[in-house]
PDB file of N, CA and C in Angstrom:
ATOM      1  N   UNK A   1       0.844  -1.178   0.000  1.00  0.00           N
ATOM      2  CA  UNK A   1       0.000   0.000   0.000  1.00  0.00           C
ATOM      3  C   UNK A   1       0.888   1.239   0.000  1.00  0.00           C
ATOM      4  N   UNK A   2       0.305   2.091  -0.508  1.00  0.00           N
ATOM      5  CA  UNK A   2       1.326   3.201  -0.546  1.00  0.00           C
ATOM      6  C   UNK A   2       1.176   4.110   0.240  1.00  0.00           C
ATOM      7  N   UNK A   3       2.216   4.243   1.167  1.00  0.00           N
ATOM      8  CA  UNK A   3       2.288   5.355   2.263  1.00  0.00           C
ATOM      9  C   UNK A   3       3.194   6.661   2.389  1.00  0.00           C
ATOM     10  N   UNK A   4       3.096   7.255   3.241  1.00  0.00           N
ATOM     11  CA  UNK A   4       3.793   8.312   3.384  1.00  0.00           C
ATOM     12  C   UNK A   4       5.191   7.375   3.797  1.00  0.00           C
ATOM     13  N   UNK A   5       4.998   6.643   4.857  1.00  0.00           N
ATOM     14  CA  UNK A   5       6.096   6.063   5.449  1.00  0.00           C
ATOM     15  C   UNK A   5       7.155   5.296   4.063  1.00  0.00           C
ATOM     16  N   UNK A   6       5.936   4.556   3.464  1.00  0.00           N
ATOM     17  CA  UNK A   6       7.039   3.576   2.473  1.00  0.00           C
ATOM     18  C   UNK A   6       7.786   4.229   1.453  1.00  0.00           C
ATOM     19  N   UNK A   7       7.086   5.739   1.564  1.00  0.00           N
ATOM     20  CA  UNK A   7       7.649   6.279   0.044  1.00  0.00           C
ATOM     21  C   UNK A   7       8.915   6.967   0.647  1.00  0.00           C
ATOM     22  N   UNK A   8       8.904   7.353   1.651  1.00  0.00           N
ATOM     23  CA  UNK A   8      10.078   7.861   2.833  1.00  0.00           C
ATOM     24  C   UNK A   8      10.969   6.750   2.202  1.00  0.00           C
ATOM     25  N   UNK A   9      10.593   5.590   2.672  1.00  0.00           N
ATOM     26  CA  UNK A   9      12.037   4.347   2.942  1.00  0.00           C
ATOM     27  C   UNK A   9      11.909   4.340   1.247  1.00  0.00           C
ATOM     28  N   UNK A  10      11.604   4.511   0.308  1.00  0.00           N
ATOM     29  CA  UNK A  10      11.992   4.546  -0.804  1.00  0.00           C
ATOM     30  C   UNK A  10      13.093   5.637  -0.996  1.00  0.00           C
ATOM     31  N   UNK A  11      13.033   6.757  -0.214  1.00  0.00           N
ATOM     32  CA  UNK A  11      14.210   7.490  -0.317  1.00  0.00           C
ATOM     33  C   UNK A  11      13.368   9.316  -0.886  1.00  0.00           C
ATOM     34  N   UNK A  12      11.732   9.183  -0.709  1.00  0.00           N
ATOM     35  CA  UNK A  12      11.159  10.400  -1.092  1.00  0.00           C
ATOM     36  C   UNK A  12      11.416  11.063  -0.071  1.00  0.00           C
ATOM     37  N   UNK A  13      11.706  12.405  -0.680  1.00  0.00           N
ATOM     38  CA  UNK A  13      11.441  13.517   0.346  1.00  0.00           C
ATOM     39  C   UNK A  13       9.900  13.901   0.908  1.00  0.00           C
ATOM     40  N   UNK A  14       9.513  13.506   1.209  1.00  0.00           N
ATOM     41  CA  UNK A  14       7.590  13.079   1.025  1.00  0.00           C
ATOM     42  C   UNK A  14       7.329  14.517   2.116  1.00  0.00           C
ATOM     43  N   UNK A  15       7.760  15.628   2.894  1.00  0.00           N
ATOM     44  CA  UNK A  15       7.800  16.912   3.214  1.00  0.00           C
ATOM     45  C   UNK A  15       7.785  17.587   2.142  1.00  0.00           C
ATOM     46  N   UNK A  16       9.087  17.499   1.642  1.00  0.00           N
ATOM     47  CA  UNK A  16       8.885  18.870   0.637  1.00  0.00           C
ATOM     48  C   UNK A  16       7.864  18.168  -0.456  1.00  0.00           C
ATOM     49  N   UNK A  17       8.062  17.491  -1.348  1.00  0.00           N
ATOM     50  CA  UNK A  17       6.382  16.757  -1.554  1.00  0.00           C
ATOM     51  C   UNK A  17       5.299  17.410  -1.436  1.00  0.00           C
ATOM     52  N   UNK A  18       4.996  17.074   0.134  1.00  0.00           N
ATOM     53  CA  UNK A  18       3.255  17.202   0.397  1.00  0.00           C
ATOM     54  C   UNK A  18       3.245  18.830   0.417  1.00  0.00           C
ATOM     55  N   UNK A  19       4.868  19.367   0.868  1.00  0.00           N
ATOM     56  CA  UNK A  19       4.388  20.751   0.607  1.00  0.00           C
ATOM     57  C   UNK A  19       3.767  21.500  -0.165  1.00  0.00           C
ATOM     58  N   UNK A  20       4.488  21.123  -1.758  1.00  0.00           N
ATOM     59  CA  UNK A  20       4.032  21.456  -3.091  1.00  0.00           C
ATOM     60  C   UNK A  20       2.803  20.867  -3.184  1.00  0.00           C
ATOM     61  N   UNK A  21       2.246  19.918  -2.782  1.00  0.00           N
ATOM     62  CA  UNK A  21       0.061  20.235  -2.686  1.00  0.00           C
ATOM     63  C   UNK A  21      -0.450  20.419  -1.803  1.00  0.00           C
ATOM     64  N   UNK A  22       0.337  21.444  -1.173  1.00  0.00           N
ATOM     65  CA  UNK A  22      -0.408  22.419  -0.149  1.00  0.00           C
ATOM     66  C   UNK A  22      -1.138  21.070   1.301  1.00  0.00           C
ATOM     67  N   UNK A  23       0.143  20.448   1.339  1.00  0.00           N
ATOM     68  CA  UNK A  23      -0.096  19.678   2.449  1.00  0.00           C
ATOM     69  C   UNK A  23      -1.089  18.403   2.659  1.00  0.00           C
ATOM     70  N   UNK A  24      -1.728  18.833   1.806  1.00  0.00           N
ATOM     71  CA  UNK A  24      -2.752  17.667   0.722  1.00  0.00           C
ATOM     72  C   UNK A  24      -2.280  16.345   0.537  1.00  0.00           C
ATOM     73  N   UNK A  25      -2.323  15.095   1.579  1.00  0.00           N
ATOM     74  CA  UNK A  25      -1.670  13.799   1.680  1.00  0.00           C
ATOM     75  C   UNK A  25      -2.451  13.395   0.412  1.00  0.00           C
ATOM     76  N   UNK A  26      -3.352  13.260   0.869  1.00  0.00           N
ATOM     77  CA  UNK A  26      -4.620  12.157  -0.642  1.00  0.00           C
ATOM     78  C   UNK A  26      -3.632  12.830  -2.280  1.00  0.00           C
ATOM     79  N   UNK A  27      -3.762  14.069  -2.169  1.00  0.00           N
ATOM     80  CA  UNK A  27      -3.201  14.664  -3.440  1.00  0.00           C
ATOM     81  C   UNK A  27      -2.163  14.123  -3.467  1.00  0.00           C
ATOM     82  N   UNK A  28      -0.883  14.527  -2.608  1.00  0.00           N
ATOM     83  CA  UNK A  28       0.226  13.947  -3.213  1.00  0.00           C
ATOM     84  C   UNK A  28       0.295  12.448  -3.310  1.00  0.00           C
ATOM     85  N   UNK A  29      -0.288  11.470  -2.802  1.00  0.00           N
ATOM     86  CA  UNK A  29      -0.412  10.357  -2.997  1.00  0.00           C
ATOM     87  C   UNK A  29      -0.920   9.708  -4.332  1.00  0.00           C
ATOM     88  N   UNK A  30      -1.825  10.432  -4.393  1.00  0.00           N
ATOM     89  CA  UNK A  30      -2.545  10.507  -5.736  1.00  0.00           C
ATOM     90  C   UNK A  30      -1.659  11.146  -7.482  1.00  0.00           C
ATOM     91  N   UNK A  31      -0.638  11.990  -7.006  1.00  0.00           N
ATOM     92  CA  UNK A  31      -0.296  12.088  -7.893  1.00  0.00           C
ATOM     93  C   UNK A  31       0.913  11.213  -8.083  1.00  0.00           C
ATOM     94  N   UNK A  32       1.611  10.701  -7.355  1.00  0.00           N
ATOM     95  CA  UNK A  32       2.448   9.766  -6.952  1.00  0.00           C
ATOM     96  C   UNK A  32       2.090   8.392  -7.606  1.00  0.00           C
ATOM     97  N   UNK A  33       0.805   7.935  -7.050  1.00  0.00           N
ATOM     98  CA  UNK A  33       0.556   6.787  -8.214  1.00  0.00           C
ATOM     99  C   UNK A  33       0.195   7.058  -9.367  1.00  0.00           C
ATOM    100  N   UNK A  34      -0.420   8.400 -10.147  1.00  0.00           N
ATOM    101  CA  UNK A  34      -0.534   9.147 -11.250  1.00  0.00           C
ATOM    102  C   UNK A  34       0.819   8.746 -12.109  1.00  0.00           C
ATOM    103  N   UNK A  35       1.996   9.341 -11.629  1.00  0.00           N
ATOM    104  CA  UNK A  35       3.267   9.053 -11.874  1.00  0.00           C
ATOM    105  C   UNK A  35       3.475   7.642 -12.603  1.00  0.00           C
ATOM    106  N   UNK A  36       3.392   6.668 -11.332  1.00  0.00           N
ATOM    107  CA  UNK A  36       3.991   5.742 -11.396  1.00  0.00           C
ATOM    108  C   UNK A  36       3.279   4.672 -12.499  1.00  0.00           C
ATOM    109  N   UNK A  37       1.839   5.259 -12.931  1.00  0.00           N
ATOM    110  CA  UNK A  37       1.376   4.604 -14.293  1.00  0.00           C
ATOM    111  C   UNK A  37       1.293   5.325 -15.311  1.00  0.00           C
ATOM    112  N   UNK A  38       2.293   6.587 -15.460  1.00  0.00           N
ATOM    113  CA  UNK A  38       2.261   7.027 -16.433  1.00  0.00           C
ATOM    114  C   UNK A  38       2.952   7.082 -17.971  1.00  0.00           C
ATOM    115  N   UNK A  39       1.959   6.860 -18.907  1.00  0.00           N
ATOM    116  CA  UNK A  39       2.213   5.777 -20.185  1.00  0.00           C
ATOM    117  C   UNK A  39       3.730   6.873 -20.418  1.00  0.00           C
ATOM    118  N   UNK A  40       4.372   8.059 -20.329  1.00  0.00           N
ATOM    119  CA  UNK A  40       5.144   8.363 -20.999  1.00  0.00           C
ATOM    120  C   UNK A  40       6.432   7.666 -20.544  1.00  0.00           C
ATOM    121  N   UNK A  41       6.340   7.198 -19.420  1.00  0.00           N
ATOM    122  CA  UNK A  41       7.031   6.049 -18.712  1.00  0.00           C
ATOM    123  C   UNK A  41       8.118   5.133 -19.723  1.00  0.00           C
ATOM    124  N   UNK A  42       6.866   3.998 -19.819  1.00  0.00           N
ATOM    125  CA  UNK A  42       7.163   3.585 -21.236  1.00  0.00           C
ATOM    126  C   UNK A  42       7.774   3.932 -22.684  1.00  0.00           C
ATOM    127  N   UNK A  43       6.541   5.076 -22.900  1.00  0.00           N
ATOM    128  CA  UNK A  43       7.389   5.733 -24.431  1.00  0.00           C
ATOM    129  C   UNK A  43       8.809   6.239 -24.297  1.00  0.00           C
ATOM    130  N   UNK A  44       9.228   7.058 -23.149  1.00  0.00           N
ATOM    131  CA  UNK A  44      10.693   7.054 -22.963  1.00  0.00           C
ATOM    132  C   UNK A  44      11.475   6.056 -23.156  1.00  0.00           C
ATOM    133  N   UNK A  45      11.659   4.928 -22.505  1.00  0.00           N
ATOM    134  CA  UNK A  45      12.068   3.573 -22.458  1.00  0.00           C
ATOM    135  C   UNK A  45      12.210   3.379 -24.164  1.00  0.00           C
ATOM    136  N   UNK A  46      11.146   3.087 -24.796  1.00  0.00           N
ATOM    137  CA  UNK A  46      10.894   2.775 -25.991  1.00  0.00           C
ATOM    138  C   UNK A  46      11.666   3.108 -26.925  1.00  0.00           C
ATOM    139  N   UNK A  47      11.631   4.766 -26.872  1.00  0.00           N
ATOM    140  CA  UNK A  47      11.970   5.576 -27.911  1.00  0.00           C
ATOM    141  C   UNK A  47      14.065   5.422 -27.456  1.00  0.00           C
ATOM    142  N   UNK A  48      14.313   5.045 -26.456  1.00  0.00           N
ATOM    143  CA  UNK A  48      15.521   5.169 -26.027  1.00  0.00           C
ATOM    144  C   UNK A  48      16.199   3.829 -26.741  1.00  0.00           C
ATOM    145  N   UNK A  49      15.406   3.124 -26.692  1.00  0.00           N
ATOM    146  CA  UNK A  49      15.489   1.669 -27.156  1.00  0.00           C
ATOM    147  C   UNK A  49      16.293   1.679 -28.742  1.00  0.00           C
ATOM    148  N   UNK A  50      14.972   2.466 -28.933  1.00  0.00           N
ATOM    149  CA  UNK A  50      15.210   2.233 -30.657  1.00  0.00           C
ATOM    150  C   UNK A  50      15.696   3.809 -31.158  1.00  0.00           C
ATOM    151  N   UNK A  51      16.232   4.278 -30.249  1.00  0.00           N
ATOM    152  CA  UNK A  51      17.468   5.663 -30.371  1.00  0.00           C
ATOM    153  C   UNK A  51      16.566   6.803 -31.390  1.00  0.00           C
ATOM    154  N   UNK A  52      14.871   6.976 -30.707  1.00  0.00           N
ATOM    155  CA  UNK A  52      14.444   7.784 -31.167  1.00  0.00           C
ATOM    156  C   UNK A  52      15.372   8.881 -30.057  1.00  0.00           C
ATOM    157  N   UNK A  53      16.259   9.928 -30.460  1.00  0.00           N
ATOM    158  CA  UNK A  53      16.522  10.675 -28.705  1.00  0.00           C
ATOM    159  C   UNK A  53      15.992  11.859 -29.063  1.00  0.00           C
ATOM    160  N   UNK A  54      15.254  12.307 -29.487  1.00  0.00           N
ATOM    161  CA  UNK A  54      14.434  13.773 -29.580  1.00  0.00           C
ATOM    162  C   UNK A  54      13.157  13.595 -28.585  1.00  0.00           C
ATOM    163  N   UNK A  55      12.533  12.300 -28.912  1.00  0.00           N
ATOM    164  CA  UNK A  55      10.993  12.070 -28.288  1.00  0.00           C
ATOM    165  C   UNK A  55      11.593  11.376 -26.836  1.00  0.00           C
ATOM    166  N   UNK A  56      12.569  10.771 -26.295  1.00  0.00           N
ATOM    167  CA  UNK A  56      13.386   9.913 -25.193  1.00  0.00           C
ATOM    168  C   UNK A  56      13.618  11.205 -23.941  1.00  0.00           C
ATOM    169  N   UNK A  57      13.998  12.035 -25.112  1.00  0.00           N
ATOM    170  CA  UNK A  57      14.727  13.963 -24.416  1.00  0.00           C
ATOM    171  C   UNK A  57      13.483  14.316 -23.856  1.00  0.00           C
ATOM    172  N   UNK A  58      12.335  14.295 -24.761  1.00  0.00           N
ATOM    173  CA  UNK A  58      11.476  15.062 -24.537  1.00  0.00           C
ATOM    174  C   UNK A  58      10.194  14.547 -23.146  1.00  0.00           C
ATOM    175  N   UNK A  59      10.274  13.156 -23.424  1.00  0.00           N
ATOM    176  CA  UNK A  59       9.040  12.386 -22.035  1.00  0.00           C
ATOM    177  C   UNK A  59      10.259  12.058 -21.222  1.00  0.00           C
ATOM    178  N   UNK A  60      11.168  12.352 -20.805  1.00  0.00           N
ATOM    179  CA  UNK A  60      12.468  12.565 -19.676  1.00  0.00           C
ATOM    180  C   UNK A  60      12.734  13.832 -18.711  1.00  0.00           C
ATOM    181  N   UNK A  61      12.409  14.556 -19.683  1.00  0.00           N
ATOM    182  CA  UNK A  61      12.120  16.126 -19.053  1.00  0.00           C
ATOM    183  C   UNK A  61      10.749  16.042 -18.315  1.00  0.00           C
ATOM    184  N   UNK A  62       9.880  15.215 -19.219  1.00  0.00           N
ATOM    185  CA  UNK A  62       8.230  16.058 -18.985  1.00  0.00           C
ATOM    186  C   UNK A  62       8.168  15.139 -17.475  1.00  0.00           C
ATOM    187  N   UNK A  63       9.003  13.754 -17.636  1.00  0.00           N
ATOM    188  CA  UNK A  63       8.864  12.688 -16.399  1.00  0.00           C
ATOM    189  C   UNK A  63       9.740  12.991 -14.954  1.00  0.00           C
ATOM    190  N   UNK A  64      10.854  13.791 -15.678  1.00  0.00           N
ATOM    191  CA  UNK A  64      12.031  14.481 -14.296  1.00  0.00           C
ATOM    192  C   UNK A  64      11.182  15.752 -13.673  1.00  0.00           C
ATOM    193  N   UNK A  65      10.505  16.474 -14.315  1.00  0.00           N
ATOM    194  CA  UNK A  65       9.218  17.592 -13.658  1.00  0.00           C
ATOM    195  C   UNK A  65       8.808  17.014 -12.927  1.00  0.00           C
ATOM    196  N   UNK A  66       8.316  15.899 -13.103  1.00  0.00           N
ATOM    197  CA  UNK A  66       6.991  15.703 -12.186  1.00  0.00           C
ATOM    198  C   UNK A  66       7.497  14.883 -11.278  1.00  0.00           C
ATOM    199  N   UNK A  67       8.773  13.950 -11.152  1.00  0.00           N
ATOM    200  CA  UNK A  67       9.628  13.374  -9.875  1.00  0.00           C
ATOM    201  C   UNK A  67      10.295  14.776  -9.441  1.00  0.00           C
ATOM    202  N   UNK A  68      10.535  15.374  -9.801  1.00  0.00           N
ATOM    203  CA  UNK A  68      11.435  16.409  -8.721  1.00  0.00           C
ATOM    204  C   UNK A  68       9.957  17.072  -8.133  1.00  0.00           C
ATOM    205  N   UNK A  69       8.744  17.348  -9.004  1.00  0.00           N
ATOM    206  CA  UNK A  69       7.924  18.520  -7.997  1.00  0.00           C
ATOM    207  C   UNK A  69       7.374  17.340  -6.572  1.00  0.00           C
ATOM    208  N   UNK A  70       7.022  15.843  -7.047  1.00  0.00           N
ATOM    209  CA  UNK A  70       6.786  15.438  -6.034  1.00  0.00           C
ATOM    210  C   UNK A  70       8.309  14.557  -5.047  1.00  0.00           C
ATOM    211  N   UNK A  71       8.903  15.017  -5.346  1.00  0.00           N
ATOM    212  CA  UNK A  71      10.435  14.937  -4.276  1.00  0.00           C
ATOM    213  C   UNK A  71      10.979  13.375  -4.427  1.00  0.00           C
ATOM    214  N   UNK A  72      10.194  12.482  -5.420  1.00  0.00           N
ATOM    215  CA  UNK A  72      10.745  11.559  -5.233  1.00  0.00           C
ATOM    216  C   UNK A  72      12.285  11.245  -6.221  1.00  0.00           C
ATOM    217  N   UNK A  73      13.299  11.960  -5.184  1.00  0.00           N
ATOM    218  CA  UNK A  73      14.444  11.872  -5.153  1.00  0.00           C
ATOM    219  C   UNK A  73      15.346  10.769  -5.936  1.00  0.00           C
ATOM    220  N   UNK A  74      15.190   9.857  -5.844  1.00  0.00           N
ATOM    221  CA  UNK A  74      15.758   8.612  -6.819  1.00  0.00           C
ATOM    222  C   UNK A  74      15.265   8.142  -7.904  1.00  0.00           C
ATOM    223  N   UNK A  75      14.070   8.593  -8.382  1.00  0.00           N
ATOM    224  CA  UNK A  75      14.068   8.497  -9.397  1.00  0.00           C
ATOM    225  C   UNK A  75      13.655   9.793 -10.444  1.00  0.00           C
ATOM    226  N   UNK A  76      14.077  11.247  -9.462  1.00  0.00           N
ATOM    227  CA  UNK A  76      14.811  12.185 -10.040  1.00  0.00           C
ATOM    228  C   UNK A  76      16.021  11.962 -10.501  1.00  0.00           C
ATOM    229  N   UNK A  77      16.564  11.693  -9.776  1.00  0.00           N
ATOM    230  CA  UNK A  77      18.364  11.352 -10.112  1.00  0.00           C
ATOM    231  C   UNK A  77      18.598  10.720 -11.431  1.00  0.00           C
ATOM    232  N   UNK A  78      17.921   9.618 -11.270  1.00  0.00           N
ATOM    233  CA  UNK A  78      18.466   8.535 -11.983  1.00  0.00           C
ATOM    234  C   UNK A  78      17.878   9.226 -13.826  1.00  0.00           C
ATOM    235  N   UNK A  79      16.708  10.269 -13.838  1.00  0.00           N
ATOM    236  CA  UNK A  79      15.939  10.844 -14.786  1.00  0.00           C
ATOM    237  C   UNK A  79      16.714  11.370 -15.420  1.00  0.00           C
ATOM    238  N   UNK A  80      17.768  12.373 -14.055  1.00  0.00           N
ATOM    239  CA  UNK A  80      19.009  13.269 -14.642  1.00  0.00           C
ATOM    240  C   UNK A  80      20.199  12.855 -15.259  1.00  0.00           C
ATOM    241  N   UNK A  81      20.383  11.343 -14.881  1.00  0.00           N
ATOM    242  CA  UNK A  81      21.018  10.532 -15.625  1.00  0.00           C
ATOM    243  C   UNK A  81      20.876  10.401 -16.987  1.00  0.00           C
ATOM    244  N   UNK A  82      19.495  10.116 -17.069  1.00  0.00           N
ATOM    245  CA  UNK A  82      19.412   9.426 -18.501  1.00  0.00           C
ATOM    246  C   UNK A  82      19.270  10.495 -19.268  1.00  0.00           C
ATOM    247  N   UNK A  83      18.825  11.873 -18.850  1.00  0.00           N
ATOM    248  CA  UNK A  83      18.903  13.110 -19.863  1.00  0.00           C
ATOM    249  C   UNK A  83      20.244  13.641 -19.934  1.00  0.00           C
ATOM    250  N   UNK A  84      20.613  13.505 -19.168  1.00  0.00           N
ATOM    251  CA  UNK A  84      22.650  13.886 -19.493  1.00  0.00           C
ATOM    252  C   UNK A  84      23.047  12.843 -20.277  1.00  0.00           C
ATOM    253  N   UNK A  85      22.869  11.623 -20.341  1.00  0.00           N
ATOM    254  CA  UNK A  85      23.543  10.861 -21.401  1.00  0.00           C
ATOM    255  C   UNK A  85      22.891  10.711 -22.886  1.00  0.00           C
ATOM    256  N   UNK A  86      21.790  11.372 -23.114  1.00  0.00           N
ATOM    257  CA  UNK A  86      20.801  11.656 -24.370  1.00  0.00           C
ATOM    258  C   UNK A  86      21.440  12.686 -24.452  1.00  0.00           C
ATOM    259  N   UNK A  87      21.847  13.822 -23.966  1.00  0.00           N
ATOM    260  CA  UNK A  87      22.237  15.236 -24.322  1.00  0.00           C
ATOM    261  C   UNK A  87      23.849  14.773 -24.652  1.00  0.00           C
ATOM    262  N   UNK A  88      24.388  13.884 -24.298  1.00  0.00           N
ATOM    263  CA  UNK A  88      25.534  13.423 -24.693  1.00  0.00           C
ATOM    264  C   UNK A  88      25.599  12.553 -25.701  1.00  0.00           C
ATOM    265  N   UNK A  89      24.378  12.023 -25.995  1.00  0.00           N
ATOM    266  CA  UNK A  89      24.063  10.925 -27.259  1.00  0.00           C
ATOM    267  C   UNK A  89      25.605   9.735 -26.935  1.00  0.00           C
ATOM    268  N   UNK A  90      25.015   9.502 -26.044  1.00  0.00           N
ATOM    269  CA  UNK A  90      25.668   8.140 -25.403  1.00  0.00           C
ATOM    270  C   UNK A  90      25.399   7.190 -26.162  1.00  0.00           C
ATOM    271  N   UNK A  91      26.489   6.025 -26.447  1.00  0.00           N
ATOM    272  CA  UNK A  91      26.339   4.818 -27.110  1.00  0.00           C
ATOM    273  C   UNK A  91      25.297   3.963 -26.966  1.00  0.00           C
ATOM    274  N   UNK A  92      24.962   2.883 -27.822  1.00  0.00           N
ATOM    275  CA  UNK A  92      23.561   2.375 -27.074  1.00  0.00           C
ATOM    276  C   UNK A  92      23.433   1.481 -25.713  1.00  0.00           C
ATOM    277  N   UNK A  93      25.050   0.822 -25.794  1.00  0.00           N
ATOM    278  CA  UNK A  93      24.753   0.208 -24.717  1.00  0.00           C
ATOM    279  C   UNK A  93      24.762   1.072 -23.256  1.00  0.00           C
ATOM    280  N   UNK A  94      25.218   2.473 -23.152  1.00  0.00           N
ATOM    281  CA  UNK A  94      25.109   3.142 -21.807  1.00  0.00           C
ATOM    282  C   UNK A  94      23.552   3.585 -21.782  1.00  0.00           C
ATOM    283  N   UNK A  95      22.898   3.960 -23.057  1.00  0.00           N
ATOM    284  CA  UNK A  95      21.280   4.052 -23.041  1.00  0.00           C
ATOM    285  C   UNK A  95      20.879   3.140 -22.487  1.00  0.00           C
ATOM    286  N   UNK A  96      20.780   1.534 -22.646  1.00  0.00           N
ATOM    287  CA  UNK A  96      20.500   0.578 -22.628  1.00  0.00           C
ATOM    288  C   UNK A  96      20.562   0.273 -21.044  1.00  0.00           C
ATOM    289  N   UNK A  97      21.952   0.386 -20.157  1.00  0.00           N
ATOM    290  CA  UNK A  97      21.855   0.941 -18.944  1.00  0.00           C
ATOM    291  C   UNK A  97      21.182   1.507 -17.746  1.00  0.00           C
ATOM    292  N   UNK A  98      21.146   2.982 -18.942  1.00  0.00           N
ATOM    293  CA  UNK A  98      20.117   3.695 -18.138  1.00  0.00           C
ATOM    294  C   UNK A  98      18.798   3.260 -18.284  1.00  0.00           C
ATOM    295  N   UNK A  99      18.159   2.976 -19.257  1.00  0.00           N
ATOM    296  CA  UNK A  99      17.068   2.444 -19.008  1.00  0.00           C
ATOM    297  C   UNK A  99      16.558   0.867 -18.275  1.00  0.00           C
ATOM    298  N   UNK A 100      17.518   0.211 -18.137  1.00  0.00           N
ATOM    299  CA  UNK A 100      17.672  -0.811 -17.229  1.00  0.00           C
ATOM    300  C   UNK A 100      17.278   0.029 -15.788  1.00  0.00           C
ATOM    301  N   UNK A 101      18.485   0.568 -15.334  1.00  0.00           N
ATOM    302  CA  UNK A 101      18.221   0.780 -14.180  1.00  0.00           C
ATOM    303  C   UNK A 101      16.778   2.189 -13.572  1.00  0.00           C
ATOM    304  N   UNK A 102      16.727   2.596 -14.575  1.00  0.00           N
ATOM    305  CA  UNK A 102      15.133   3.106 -14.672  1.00  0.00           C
ATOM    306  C   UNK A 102      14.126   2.165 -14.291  1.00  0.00           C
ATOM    307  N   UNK A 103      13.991   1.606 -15.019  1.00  0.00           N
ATOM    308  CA  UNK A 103      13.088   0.323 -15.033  1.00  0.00           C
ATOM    309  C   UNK A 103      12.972  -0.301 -13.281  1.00  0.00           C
ATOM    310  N   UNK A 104      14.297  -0.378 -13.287  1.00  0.00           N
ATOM    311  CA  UNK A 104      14.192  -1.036 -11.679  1.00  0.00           C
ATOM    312  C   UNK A 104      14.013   0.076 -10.795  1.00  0.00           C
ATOM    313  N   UNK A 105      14.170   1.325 -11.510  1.00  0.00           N
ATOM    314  CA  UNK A 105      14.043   2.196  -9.703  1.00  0.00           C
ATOM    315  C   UNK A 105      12.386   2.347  -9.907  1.00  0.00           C
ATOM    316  N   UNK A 106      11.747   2.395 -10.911  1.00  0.00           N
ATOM    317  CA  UNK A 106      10.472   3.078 -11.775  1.00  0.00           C
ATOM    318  C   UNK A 106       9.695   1.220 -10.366  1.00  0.00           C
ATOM    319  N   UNK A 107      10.268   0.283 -10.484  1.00  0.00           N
ATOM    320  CA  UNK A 107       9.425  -1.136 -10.074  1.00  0.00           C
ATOM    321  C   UNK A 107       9.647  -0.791  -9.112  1.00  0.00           C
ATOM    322  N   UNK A 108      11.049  -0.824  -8.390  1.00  0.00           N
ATOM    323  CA  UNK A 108      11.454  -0.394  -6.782  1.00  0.00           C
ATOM    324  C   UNK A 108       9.876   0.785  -6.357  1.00  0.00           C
ATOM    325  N   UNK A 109       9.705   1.872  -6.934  1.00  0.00           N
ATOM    326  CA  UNK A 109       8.601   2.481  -6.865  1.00  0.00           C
ATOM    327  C   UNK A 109       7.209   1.710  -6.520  1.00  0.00           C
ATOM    328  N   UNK A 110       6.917   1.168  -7.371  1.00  0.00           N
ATOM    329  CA  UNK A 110       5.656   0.264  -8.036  1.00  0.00           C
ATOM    330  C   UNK A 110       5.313  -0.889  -6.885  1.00  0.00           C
ATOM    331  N   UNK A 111       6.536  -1.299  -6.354  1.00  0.00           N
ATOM    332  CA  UNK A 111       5.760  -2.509  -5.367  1.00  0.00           C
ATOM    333  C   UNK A 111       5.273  -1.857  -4.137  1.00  0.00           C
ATOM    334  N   UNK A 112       6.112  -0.631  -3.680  1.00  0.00           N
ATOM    335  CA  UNK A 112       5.947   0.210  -2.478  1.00  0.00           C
ATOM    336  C   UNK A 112       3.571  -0.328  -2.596  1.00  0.00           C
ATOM    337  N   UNK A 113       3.252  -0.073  -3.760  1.00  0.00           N
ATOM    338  CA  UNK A 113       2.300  -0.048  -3.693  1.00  0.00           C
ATOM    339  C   UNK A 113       1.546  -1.213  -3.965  1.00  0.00           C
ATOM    340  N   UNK A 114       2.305  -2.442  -4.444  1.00  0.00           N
ATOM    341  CA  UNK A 114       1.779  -3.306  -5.261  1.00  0.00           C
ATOM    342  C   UNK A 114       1.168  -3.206  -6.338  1.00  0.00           C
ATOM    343  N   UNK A 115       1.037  -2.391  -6.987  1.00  0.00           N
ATOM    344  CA  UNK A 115       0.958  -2.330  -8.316  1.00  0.00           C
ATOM    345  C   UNK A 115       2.093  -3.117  -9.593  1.00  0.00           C
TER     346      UNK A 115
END
């Protein structure tokens, strides 16, 4: 189930978080699992795959917004990763990498809730 507590031990800043919706638990929770099924998710992944990196650049940014406004910290990071190595047009296998370990921080996320 997804809590304030579990998203903590996931490593969220879940304060500054709930700050940005005005303290609003249900909200930030809500947008939190919003997040965590959100199809651009995927199309990033995808497009990284098959070295679309214009559309990879572009749902990386729109997906690092919305982990940094809700504070979840690690898989900000790891976002900033994969857009520094697209802005570097990294080989495929360091793409390949990053989206590996996306994948696992994006699930690491996902069971917090069982989803």
């Amino acid at each position: 189930m997804l809590t304030m507590n579990a998203l903590r031990g996931y490593g969220a800043d879940t304060q500054a978080g709930l700050a940005r919706c005005m303290n609003d638990e249900s909200l930030y929770l809500g947008l939190v699992e919003m997040l965590m099924n959100d199809r651009r998710f995927e199309e990033m992944c995808l497009a990284v795959e098959t070295l679309g990196i214009r559309h990879a650049m572009h749902e990386a940014h729109a997906l690092l917004e919305t982990a940094s406004s809700l504070a979840l910290t690690p898989l900000a990071e790891q976002l900033e990763q994969m857009i520094l190595c697209l802005q570097l047009r990294g080989d495929s296998a360091v793409l390949e990498k990053q989206v590996r370990l996306l994948r696992l921080n994006m699930e690491k996320l996902r069971e917090i809730d069982g989803n």
